[in-house]
N, C-alpha and C. Protein backbone atom coordinates (compact mmCIF):
# COMPACT_ATOMS: atom_id res chain seq x y z
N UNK A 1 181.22 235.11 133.20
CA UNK A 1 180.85 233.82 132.67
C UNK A 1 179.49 233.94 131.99
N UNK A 2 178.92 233.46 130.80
CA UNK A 2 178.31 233.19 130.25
C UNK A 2 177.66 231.96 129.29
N UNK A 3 176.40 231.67 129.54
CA UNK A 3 176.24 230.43 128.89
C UNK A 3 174.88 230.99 127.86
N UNK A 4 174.22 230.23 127.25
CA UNK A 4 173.04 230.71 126.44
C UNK A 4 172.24 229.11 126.17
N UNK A 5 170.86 229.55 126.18
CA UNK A 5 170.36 228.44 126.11
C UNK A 5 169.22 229.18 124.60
N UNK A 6 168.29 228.42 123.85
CA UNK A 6 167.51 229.23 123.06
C UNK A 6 166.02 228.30 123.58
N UNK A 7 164.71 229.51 123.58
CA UNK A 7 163.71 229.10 124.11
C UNK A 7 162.46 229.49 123.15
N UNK A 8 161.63 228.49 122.95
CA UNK A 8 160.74 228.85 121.79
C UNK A 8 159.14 228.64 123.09
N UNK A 9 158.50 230.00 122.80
CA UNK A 9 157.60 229.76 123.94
C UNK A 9 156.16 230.57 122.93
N UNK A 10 156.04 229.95 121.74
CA UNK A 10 154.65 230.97 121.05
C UNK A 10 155.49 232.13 120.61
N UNK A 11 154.71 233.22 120.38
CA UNK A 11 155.10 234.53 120.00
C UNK A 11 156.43 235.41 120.90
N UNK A 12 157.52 235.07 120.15
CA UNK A 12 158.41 235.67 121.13
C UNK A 12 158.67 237.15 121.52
N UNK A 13 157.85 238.15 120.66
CA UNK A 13 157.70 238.90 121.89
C UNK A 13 157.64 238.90 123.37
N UNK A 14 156.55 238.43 123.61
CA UNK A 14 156.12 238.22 124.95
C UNK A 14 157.03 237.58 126.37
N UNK A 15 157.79 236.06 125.16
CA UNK A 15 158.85 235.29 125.85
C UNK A 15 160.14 236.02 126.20
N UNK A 16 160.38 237.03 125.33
CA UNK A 16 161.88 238.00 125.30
C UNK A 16 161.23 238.82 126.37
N UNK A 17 159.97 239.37 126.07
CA UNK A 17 160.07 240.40 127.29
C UNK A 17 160.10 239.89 128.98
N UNK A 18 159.58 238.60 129.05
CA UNK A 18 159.21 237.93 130.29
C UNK A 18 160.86 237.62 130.55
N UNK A 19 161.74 236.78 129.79
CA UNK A 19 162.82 236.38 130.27
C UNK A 19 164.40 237.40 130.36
N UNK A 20 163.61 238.76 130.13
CA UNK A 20 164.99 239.41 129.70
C UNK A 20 165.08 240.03 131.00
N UNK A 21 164.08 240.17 131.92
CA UNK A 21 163.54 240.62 133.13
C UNK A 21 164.04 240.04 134.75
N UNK A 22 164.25 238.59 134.16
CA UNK A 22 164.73 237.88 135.30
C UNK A 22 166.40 238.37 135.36
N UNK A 23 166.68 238.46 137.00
CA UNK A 23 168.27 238.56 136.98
C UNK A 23 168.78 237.47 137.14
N UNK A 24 170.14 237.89 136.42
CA UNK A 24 171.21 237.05 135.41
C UNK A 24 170.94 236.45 134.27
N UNK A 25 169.66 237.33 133.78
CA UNK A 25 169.88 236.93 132.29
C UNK A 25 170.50 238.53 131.42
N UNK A 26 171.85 238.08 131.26
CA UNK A 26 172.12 238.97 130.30
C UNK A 26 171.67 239.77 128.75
N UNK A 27 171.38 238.95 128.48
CA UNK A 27 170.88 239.68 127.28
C UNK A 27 170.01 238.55 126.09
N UNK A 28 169.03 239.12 125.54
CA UNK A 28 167.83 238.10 124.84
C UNK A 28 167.71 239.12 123.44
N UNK A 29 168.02 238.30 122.57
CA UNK A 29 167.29 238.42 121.17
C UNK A 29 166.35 237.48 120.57
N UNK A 30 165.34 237.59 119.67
CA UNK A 30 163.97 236.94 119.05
C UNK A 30 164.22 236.93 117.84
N UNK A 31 164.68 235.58 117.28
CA UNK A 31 164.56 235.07 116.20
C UNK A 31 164.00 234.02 115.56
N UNK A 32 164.82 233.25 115.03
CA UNK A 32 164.09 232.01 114.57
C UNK A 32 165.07 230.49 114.36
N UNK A 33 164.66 229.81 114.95
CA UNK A 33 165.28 228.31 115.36
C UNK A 33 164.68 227.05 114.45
N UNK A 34 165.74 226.57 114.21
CA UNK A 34 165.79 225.04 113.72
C UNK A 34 165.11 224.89 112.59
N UNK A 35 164.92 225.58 111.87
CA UNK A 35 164.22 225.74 110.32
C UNK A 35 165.18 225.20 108.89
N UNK A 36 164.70 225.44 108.11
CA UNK A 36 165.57 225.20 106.47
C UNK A 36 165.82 225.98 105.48
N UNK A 37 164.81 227.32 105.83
CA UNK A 37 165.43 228.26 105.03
C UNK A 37 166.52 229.08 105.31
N UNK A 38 167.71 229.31 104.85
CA UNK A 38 168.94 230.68 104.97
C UNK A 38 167.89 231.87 105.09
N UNK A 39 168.32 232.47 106.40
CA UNK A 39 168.17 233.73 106.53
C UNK A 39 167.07 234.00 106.13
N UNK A 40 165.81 233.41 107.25
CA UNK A 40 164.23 233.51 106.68
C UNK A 40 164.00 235.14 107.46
N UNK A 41 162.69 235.62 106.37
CA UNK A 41 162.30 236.45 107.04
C UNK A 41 161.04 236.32 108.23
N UNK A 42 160.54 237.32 108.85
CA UNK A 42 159.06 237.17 109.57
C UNK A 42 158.13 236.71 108.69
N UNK A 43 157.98 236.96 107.78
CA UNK A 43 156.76 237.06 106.42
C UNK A 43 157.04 235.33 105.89
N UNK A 44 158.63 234.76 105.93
CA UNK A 44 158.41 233.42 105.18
C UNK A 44 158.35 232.45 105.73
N UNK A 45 158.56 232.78 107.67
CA UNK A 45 158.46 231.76 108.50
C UNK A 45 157.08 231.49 109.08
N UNK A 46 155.75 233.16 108.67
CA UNK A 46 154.60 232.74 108.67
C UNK A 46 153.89 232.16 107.80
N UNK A 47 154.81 231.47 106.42
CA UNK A 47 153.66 230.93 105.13
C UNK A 47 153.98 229.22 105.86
N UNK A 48 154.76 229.03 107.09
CA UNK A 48 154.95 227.77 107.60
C UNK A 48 155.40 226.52 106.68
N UNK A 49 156.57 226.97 105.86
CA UNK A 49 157.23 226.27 104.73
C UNK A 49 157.88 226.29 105.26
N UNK A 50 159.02 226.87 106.20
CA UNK A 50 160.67 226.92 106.68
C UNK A 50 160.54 226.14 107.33
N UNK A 51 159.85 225.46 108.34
CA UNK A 51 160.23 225.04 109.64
C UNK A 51 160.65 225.52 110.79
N UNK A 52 160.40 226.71 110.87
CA UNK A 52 161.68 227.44 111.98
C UNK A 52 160.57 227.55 113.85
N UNK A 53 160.58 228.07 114.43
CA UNK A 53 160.10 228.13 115.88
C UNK A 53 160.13 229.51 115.68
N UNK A 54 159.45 230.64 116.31
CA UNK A 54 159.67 231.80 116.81
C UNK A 54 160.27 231.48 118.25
N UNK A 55 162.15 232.33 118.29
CA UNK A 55 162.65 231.84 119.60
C UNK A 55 162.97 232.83 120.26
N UNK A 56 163.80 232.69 121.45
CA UNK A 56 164.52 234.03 122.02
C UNK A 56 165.59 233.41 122.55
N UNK A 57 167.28 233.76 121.59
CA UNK A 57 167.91 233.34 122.25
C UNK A 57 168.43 234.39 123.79
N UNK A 58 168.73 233.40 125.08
CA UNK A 58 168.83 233.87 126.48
C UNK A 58 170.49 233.77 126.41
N UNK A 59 171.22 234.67 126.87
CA UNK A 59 172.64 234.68 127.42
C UNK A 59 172.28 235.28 128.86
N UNK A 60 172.89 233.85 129.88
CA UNK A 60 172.95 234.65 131.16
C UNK A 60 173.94 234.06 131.43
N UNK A 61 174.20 234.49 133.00
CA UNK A 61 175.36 234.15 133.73
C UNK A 61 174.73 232.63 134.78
N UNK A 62 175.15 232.19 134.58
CA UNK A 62 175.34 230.59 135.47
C UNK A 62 175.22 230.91 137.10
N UNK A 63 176.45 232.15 137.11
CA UNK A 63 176.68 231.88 138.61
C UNK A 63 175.61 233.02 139.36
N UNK A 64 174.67 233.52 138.56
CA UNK A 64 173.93 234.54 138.93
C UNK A 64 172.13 233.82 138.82
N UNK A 65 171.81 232.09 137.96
CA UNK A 65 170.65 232.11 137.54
C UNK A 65 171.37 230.94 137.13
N UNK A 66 170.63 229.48 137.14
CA UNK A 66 170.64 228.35 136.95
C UNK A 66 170.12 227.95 135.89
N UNK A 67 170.44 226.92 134.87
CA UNK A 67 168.96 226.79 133.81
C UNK A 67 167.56 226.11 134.12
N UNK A 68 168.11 225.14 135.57
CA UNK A 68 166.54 224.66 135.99
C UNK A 68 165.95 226.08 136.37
N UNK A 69 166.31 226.67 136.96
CA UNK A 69 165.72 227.70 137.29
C UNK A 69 165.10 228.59 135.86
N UNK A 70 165.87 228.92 135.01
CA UNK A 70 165.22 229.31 134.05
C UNK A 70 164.52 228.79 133.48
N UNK A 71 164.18 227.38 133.46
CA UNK A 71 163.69 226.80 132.58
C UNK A 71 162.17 226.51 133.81
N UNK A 72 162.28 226.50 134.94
CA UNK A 72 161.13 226.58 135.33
C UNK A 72 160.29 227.82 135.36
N UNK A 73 160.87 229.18 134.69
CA UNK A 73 160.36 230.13 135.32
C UNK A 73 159.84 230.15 133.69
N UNK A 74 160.39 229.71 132.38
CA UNK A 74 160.09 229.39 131.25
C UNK A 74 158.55 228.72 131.10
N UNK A 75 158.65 227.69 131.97
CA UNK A 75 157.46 226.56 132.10
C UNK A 75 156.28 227.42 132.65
N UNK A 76 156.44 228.53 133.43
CA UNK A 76 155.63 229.11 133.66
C UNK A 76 154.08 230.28 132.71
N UNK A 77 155.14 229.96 131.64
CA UNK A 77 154.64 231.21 130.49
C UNK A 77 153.76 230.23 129.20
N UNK A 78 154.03 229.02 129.56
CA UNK A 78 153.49 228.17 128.01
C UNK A 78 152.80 227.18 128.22
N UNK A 79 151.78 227.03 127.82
CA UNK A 79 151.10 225.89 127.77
C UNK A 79 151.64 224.79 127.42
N UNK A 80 152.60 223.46 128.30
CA UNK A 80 153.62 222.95 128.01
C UNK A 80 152.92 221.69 127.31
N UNK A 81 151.26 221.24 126.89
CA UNK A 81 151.04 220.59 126.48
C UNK A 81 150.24 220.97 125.21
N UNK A 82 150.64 222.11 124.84
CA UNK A 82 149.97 222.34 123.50
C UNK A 82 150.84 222.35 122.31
N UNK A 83 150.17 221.55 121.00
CA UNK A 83 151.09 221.53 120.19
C UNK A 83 150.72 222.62 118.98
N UNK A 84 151.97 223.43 118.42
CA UNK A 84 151.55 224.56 117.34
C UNK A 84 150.89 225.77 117.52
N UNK A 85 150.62 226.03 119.20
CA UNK A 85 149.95 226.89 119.72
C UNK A 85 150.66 227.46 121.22
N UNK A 86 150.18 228.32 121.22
CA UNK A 86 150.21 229.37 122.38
C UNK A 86 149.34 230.75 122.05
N UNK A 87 148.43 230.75 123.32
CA UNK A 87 147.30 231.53 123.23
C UNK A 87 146.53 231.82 122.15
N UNK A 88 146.26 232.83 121.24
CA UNK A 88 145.89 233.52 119.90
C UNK A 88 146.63 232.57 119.09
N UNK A 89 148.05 232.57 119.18
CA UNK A 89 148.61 232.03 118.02
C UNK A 89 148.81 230.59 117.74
N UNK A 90 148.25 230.40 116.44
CA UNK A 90 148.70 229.30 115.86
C UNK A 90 149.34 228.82 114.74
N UNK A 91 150.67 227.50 114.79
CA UNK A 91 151.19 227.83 113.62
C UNK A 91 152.32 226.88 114.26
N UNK A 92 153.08 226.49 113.00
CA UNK A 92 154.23 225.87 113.65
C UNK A 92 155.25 226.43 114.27
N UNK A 93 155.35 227.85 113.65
CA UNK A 93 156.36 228.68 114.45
C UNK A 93 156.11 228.91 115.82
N UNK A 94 155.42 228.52 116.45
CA UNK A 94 154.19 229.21 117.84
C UNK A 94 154.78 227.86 118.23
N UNK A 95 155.78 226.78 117.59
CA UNK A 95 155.59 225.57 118.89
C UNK A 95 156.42 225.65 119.97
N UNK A 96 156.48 224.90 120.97
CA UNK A 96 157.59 225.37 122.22
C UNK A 96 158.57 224.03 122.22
N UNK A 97 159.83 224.74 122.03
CA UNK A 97 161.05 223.92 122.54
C UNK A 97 161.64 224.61 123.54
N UNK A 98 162.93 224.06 123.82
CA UNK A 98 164.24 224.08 124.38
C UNK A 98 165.58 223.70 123.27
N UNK A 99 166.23 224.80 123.14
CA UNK A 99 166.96 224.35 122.05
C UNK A 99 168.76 224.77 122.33
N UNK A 100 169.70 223.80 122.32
CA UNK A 100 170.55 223.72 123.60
C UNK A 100 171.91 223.73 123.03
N UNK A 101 172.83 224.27 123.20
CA UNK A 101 174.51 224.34 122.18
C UNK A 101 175.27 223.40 122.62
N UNK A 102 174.98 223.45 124.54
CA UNK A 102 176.21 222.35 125.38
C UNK A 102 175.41 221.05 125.04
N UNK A 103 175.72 220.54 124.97
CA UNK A 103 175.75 218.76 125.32
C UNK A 103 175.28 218.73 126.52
N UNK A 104 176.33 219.01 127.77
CA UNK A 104 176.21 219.19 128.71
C UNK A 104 174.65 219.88 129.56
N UNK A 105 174.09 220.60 128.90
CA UNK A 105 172.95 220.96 129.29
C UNK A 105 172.02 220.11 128.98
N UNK A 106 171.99 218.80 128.34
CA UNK A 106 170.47 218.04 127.61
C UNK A 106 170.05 217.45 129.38
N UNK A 107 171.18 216.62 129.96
CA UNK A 107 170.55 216.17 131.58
C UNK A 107 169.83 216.82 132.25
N UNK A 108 170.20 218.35 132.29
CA UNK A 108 169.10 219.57 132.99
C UNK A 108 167.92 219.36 132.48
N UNK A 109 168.29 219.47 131.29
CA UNK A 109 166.69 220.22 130.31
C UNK A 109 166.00 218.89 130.60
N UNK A 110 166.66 217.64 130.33
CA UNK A 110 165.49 216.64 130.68
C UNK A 110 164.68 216.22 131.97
N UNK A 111 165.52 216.84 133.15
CA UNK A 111 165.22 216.51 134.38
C UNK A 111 163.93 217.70 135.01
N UNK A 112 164.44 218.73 133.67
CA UNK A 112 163.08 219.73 133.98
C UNK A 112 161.55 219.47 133.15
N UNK A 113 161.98 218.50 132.09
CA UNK A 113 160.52 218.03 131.42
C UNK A 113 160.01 216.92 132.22
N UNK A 114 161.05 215.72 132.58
CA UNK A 114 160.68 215.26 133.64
C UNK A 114 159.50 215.50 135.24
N UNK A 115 160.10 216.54 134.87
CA UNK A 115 159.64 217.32 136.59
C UNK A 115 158.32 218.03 136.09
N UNK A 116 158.27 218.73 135.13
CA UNK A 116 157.37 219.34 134.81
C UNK A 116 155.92 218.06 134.18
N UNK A 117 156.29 217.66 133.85
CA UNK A 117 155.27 216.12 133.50
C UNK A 117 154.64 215.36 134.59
N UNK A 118 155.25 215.52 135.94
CA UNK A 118 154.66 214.88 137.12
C UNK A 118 153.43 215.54 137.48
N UNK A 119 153.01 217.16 136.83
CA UNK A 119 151.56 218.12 137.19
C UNK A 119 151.40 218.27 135.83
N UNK A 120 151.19 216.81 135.07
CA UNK A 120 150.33 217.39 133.47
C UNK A 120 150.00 215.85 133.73
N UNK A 121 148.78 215.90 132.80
CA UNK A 121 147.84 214.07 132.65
C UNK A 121 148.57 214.73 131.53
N UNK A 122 148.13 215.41 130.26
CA UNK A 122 148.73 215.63 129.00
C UNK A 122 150.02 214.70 128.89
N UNK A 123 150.62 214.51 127.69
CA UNK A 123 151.71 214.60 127.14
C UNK A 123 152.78 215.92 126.92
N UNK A 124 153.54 216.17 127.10
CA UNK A 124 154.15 217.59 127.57
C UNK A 124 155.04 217.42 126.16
N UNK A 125 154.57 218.55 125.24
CA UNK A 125 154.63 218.88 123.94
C UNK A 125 155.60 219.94 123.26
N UNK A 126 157.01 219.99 124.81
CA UNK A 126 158.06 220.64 123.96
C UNK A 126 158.96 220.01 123.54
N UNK A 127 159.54 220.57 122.95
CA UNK A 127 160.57 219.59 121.95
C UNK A 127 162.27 220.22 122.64
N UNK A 128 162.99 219.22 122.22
CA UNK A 128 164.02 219.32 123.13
C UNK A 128 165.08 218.92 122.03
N UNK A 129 165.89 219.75 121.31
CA UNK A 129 167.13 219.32 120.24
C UNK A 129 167.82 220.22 120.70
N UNK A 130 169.05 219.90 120.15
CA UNK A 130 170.37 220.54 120.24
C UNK A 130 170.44 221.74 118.52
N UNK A 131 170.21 223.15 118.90
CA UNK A 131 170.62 223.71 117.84
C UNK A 131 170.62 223.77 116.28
N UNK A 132 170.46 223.74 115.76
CA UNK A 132 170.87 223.81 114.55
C UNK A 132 170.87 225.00 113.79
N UNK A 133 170.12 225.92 114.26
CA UNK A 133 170.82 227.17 113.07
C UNK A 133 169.64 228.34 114.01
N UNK A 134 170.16 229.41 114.16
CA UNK A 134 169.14 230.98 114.53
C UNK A 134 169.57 232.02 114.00
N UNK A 135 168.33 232.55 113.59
CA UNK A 135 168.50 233.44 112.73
C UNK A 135 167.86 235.02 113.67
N UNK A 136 168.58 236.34 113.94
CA UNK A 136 168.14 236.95 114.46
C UNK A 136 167.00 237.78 113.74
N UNK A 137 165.91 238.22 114.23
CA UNK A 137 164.44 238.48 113.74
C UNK A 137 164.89 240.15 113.11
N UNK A 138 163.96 240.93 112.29
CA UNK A 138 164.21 242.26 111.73
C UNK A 138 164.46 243.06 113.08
N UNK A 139 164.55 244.05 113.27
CA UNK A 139 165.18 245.08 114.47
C UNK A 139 163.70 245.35 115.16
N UNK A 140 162.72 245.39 114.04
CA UNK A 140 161.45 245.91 114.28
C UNK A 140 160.85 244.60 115.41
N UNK A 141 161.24 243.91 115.15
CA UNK A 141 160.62 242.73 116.45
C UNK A 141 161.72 242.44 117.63
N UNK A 142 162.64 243.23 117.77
CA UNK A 142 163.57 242.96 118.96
C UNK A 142 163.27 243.70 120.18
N UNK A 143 162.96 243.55 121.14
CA UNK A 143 162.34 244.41 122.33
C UNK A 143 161.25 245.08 121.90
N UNK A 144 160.07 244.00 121.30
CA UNK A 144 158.98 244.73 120.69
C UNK A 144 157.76 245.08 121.67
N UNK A 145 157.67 244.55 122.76
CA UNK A 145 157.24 245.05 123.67
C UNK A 145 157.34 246.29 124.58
N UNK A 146 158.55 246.36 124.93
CA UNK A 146 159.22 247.81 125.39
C UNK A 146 158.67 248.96 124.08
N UNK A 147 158.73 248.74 122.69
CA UNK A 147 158.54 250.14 121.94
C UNK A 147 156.83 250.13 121.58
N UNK A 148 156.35 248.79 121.85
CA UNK A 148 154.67 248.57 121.84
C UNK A 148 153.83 248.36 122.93
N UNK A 149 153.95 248.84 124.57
CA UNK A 149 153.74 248.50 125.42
C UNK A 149 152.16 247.53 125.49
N UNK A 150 151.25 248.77 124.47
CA UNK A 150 150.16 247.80 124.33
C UNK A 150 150.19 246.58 123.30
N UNK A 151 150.80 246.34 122.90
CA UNK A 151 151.56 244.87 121.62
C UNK A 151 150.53 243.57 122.09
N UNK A 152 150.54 242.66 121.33
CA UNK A 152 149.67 241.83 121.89
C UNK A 152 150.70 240.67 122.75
N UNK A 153 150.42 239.94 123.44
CA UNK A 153 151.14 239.35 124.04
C UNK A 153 150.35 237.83 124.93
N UNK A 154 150.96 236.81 124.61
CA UNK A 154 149.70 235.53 125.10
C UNK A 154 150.18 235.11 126.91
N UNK A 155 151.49 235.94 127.32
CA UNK A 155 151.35 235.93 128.64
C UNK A 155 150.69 236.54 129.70
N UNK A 156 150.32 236.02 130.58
CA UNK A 156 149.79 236.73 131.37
C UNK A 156 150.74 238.37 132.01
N UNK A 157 150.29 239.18 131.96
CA UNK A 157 150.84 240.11 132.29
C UNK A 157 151.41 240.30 134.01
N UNK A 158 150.73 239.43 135.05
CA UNK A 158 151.34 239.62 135.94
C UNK A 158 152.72 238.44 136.30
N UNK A 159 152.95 238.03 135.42
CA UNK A 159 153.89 237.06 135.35
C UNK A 159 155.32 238.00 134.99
N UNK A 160 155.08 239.10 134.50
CA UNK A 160 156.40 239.95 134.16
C UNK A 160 156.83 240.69 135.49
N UNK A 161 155.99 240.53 136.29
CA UNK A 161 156.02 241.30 137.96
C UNK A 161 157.02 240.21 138.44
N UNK A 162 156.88 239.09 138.10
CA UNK A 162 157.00 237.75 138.90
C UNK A 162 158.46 237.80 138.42
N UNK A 163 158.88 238.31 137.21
CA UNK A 163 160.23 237.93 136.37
C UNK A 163 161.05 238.61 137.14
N UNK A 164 160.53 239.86 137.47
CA UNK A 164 161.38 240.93 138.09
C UNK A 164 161.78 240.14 139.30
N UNK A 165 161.06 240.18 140.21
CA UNK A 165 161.22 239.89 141.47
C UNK A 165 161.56 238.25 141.61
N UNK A 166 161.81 237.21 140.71
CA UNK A 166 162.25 236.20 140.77
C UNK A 166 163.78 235.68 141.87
N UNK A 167 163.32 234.66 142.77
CA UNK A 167 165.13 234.61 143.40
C UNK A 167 165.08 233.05 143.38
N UNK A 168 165.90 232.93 143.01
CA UNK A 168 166.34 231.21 143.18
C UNK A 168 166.68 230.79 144.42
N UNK A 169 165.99 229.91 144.91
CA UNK A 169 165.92 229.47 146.55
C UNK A 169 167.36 228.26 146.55
C-alpha cells in the first residue's frame, strides 16, 4: 500500500534528506510544486516568476507511518511561522506548504495545523492546497545531500538522528 503526500519545507535538500530517513517512507524526490511555468528549471524557479515551492514529494506506506505522524515529524524541521523563508534562504520557493492528491487527507492535514498552532502566538504560515502540478528537480539535486555530505542545509543536523530512530507511539 502506498499513499504520497508533497511537502515544501525551505530548501529541499535538507527536507528529502530528513524525511527519506523516517521508516515507512518509501521513497522521496525534490522538485517543484504549484507553480505556472511547464517544466521549470532550478535557475527559473530562482528568478521567482513561476510560482513554484521547492518540494519533496513523500511515498510511504500508511500501514507502516501515519501522515499526522509525518506531518508532525515535518513540523519539526520548519519554522512553521515564517513566511518565504527558512533559515539562509529566502524566496518564494523557500515557502512551506502541505500539498495533498486525496481529498481525503485535507481533515488530517488540518487537524495537524490546528494542533500545531496551539504552541505558536504567530500565525502559522503554511499553506495547505490540494496539488496542482510537480515537476521533478535536475538529477543533480535529487539525494543531494547523500553525494554533498557537507551541502548546506537549514536543518538542524541532529534532527536526522531523530528521523532514523523515529516510532509512532
Amino acid at each position: 500500500m502506498q499513499s504520497t503526500i508533497y511537502l515544501a519545507g525551505g530548501c529541499y535538500w535538507g527536507t528529502q534528506h530528513f524525511l527519506k530517513q523516517i521508516d515507512g517512507v518509501l521513497s522521496t524526490t525534490v522538485g517543484f510544486a504549484n507553480g505556472n511555468t511547464p517544466n521549470p528549471t532550478y535557475e527559473q524557479v530562482c528568478t521567482h516568476t513561476t510560482g513554484y515551492a521547492e518540494t519533496v514529494r513523500v511515498d510511504y506506506d500508511p500501514t507502516q507511518v501515519s501522515l499526522t505522524f509525518l506531518l508532525k515529524l515535518y513540523f519539526m524541521t520548519v519554522d512553521p511561522t515564517a513566511v518565504n523563508r527558512q533559515g539562509e534562504d529566502r524566496g518564494d520557493q523557500y515557502r512551506t506548504g502541505i500539498y495533498y492528491t486525496e481529498p481525503s487527507d485535507l481533515p488530517t492535514i488540518q487537524q495537524s495545523i490546528a494542533q500545531l498552532a496551539t504552541q505558536h502566538q504567530m500565525p502559522i504560515a503554511i499553506e495547505v492546497f490540494p496539488l496542482r502540478n510537480f515537476y521533478p528537480a535536475h538529477s543533480d539535486h535529487q539525494n543531494y545531500l547523500d553525494k554533498n555530505p557537507h551541502g548546506y542545509c537549514h536543518i538542524n543536523p541532529n534532527l536526522f538522528e531523530l528521523a532514523k530512530n523515529a516510532k509512532e507511539k
